[in-house]
PDB file of N, CA and C in Angstrom:
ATOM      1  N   UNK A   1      59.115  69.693  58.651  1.00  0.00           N
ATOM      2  CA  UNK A   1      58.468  68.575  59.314  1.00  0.00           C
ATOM      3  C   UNK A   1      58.601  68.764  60.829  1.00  0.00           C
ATOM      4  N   UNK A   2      57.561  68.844  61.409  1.00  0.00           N
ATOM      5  CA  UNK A   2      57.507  68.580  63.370  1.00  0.00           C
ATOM      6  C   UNK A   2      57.999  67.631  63.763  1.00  0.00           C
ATOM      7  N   UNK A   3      58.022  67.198  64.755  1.00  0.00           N
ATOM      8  CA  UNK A   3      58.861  65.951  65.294  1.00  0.00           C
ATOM      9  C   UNK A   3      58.299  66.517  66.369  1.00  0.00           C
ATOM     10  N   UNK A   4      57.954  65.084  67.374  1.00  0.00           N
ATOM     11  CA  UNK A   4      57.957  65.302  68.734  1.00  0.00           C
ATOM     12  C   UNK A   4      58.702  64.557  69.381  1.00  0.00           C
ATOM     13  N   UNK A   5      59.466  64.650  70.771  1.00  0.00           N
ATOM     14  CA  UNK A   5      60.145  64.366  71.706  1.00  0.00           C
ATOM     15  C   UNK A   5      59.473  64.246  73.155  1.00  0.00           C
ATOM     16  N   UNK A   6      60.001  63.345  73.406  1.00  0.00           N
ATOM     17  CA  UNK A   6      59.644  62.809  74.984  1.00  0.00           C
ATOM     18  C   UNK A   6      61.065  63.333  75.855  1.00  0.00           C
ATOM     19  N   UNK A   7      60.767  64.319  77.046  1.00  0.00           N
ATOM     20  CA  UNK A   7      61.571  64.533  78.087  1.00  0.00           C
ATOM     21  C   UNK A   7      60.891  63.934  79.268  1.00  0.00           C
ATOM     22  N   UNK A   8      62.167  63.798  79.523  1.00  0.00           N
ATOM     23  CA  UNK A   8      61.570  63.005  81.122  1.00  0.00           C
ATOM     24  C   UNK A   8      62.989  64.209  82.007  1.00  0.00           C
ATOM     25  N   UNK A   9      61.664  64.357  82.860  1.00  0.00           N
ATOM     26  CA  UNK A   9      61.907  65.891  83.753  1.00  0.00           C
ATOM     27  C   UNK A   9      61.383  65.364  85.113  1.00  0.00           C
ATOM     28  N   UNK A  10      62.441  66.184  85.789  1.00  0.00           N
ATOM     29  CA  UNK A  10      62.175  66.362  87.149  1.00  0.00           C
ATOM     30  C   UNK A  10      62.472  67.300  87.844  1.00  0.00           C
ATOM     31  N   UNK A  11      62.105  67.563  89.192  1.00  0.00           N
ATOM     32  CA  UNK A  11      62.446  68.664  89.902  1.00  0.00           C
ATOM     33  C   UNK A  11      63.315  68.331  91.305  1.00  0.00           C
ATOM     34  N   UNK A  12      64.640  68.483  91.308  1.00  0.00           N
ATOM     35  CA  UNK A  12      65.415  68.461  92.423  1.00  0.00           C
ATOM     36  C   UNK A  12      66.379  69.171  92.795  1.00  0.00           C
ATOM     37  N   UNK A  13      66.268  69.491  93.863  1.00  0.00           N
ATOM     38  CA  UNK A  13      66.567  70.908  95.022  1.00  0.00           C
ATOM     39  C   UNK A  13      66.716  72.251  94.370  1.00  0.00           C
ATOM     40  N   UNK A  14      65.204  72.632  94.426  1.00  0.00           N
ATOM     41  CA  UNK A  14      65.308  73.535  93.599  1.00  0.00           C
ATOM     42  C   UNK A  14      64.968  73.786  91.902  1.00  0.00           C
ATOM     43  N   UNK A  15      65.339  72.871  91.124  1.00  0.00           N
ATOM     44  CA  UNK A  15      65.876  72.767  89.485  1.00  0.00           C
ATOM     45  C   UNK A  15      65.027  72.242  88.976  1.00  0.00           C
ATOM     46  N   UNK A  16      64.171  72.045  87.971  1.00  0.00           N
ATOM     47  CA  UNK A  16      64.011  71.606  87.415  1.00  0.00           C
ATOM     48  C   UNK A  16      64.972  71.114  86.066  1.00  0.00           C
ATOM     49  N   UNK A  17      65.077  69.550  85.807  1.00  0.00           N
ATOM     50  CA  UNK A  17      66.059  69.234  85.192  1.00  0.00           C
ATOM     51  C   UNK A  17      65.668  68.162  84.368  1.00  0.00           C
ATOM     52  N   UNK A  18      65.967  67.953  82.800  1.00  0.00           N
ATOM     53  CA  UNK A  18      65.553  67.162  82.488  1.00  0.00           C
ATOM     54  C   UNK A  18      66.519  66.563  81.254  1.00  0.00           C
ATOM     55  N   UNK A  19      65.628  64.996  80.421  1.00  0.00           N
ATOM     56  CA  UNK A  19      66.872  64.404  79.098  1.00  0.00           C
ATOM     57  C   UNK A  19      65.140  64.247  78.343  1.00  0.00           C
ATOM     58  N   UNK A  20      65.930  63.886  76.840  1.00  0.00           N
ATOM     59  CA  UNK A  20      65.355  64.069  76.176  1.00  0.00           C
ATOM     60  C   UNK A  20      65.471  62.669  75.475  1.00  0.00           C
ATOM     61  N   UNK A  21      64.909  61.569  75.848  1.00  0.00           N
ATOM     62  CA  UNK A  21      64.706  60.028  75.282  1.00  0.00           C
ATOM     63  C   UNK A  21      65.393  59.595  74.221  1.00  0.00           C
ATOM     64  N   UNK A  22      64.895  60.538  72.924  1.00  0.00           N
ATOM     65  CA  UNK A  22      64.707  60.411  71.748  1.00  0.00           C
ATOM     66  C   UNK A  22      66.622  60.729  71.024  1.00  0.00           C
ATOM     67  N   UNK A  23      67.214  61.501  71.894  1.00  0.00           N
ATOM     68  CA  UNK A  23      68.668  62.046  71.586  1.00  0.00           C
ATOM     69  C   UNK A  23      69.539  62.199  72.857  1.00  0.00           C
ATOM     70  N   UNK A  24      70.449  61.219  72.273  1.00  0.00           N
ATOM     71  CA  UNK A  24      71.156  60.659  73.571  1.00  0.00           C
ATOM     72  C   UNK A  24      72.520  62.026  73.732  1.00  0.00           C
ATOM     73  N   UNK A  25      72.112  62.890  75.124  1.00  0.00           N
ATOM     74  CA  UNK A  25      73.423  63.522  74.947  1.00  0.00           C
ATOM     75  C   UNK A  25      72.398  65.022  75.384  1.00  0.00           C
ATOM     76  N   UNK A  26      70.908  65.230  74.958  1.00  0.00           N
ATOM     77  CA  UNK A  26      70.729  66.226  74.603  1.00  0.00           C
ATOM     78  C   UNK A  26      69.696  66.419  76.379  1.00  0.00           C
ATOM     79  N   UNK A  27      70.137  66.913  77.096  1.00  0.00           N
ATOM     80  CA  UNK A  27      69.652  67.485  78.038  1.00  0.00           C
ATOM     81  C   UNK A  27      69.531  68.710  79.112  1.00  0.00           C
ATOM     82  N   UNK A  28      69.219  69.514  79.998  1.00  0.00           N
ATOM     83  CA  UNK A  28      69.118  71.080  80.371  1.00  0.00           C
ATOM     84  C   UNK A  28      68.391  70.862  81.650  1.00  0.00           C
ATOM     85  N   UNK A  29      68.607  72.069  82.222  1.00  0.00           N
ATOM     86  CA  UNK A  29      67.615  72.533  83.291  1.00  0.00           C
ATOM     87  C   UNK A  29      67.141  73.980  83.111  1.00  0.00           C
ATOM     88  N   UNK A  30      66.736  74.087  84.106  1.00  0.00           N
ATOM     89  CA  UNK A  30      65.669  75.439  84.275  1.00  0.00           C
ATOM     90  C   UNK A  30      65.330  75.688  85.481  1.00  0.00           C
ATOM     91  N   UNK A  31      65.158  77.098  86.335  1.00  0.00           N
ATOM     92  CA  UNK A  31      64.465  77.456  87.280  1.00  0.00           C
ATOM     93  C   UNK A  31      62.734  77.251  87.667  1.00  0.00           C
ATOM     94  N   UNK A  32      62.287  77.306  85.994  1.00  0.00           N
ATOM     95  CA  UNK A  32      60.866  76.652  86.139  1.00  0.00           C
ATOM     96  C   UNK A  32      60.624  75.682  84.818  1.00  0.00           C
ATOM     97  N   UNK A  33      59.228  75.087  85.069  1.00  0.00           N
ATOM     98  CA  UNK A  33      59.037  73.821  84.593  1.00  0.00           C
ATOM     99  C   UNK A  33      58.970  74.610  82.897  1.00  0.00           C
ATOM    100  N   UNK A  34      58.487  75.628  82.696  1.00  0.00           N
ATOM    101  CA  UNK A  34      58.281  76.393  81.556  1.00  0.00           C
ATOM    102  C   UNK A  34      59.834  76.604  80.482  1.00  0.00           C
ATOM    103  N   UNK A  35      60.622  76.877  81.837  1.00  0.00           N
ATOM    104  CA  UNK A  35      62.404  77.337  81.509  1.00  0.00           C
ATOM    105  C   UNK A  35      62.866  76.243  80.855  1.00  0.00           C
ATOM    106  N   UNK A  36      62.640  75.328  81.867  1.00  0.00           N
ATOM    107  CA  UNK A  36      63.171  73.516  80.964  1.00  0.00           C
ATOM    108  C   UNK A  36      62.762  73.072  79.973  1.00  0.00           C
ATOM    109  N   UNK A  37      61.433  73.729  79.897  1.00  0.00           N
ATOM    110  CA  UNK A  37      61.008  73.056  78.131  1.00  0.00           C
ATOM    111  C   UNK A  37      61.560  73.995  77.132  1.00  0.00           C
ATOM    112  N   UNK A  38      61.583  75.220  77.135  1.00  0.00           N
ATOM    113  CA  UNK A  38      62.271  75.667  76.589  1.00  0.00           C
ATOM    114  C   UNK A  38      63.505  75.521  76.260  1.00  0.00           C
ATOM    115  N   UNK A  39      64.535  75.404  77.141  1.00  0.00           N
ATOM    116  CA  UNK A  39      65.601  75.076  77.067  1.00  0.00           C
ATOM    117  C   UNK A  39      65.842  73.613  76.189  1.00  0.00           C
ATOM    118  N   UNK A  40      65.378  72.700  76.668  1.00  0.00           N
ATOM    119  CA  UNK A  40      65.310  71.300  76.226  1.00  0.00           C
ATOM    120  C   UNK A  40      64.820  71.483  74.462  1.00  0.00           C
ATOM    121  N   UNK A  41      63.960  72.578  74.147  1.00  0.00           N
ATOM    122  CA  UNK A  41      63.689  72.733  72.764  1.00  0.00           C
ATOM    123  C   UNK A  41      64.920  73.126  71.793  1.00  0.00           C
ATOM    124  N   UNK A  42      65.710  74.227  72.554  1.00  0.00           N
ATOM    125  CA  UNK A  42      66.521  75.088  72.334  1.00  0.00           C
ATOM    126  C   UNK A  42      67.973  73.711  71.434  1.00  0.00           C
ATOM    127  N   UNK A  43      68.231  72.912  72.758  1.00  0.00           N
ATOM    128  CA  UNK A  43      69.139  71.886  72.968  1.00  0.00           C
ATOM    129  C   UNK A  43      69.004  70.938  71.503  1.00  0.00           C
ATOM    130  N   UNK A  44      67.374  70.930  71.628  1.00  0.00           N
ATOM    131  CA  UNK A  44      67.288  69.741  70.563  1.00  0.00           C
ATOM    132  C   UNK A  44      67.647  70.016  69.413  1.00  0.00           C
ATOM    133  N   UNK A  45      67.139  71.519  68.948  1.00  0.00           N
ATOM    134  CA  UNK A  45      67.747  72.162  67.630  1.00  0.00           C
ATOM    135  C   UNK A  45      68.973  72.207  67.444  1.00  0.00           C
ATOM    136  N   UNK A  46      69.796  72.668  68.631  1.00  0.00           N
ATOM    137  CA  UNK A  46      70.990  72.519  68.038  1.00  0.00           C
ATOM    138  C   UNK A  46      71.710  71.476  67.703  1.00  0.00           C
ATOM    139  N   UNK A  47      71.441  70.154  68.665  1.00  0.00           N
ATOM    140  CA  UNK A  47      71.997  68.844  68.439  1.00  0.00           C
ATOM    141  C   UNK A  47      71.746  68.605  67.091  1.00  0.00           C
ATOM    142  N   UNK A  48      70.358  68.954  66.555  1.00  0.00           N
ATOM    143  CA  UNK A  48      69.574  68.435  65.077  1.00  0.00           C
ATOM    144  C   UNK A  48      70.524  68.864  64.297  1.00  0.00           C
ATOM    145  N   UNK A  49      71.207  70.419  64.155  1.00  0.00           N
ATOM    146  CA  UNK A  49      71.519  71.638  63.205  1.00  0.00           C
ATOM    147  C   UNK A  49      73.642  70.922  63.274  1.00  0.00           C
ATOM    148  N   UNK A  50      73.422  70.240  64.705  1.00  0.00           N
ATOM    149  CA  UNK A  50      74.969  69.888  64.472  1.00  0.00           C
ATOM    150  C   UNK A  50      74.951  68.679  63.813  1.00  0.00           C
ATOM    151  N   UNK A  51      74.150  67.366  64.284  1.00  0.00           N
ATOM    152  CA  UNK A  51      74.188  66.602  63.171  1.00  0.00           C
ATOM    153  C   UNK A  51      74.243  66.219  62.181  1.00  0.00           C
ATOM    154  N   UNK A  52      73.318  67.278  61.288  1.00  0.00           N
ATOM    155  CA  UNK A  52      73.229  67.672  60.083  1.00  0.00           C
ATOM    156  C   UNK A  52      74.654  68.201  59.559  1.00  0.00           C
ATOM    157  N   UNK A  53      75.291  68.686  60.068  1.00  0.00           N
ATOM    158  CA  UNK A  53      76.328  69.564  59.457  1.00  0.00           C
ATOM    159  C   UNK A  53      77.493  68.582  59.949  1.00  0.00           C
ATOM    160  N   UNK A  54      77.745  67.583  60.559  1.00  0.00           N
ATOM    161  CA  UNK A  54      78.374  66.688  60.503  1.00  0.00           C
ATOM    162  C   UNK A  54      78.675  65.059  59.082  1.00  0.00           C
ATOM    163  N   UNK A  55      76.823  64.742  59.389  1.00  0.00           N
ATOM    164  CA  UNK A  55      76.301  63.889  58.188  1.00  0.00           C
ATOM    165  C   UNK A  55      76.868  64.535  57.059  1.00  0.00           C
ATOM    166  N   UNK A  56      76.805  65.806  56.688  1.00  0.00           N
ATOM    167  CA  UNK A  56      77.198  66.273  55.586  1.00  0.00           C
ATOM    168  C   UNK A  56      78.565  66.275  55.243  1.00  0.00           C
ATOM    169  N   UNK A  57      79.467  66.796  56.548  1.00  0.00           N
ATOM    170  CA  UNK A  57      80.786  66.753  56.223  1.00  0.00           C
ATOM    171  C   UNK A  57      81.208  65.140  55.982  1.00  0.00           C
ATOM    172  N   UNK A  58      80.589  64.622  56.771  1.00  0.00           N
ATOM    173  CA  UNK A  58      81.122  63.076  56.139  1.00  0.00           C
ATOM    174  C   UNK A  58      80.655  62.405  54.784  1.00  0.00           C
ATOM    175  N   UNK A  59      79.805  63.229  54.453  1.00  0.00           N
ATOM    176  CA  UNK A  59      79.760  62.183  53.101  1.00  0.00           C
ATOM    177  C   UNK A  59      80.530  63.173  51.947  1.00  0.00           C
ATOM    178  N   UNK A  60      80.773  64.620  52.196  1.00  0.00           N
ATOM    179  CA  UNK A  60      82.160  64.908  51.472  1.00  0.00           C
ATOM    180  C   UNK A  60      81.414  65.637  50.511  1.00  0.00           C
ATOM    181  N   UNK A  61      81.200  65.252  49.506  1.00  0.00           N
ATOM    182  CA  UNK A  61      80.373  65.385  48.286  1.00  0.00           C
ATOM    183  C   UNK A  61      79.541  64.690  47.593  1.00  0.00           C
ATOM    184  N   UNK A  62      78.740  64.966  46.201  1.00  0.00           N
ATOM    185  CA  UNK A  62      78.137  64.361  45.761  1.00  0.00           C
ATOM    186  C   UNK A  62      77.158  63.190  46.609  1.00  0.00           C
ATOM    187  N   UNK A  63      76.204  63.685  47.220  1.00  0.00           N
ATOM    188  CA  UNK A  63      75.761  63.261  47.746  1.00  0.00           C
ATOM    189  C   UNK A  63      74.708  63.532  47.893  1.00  0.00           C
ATOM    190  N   UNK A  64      73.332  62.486  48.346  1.00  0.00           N
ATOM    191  CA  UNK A  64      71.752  63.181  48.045  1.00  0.00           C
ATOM    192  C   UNK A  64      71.235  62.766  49.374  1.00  0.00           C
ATOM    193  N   UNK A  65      69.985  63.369  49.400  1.00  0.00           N
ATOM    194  CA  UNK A  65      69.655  63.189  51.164  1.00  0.00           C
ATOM    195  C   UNK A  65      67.899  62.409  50.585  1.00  0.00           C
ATOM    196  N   UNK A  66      67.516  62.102  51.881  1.00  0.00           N
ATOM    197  CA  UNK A  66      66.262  61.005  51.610  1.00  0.00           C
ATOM    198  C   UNK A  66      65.344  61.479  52.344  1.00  0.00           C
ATOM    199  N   UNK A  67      64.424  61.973  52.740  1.00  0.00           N
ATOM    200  CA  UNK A  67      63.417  61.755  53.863  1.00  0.00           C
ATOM    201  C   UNK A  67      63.112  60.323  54.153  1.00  0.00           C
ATOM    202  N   UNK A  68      63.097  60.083  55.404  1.00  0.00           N
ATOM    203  CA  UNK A  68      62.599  58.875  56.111  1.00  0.00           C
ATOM    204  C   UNK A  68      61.307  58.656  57.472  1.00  0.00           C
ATOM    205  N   UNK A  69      60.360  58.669  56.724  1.00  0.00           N
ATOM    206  CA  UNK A  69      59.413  58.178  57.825  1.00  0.00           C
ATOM    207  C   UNK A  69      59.272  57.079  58.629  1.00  0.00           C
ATOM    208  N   UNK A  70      59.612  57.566  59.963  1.00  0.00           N
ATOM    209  CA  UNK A  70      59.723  55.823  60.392  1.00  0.00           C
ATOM    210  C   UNK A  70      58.426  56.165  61.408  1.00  0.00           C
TER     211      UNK A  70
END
């Protein structure tokens, strides 16, 4: 499933730098505006890939997962 994300980016002295709305925690910079989206993509996966592997350790076992469309 895709998912899209809203960054809110800017450019100061130099940097482009930006956060990512949607995941609190998950933000980057870059030398160019191209570098930061990338990066910011990079960020989001991993936050996603750690969450996941957290959710999981906490529910231990026996346990079933849901898709949720919101």
């Amino acid at each position: 499933m895709k998912r899209e994300f809203t960054a809110v980016i800017k450019q100061d002295e130099g940097w482009w730098i930006g956060w990512v709305e949607e995941i609190p925690g998950v933000n980057s910079q870059g030398k160019t505006k191209a570098e930061l989206l990338k990066n910011l993509k990079s960020a989001i996966k991993e936050a996603v890939e750690f969450n996941r592997a957290e959710a999981r350790a906490a529910a231990q076992s026996d346990y079933e997962e849901a898709l949720i469309h919101a």
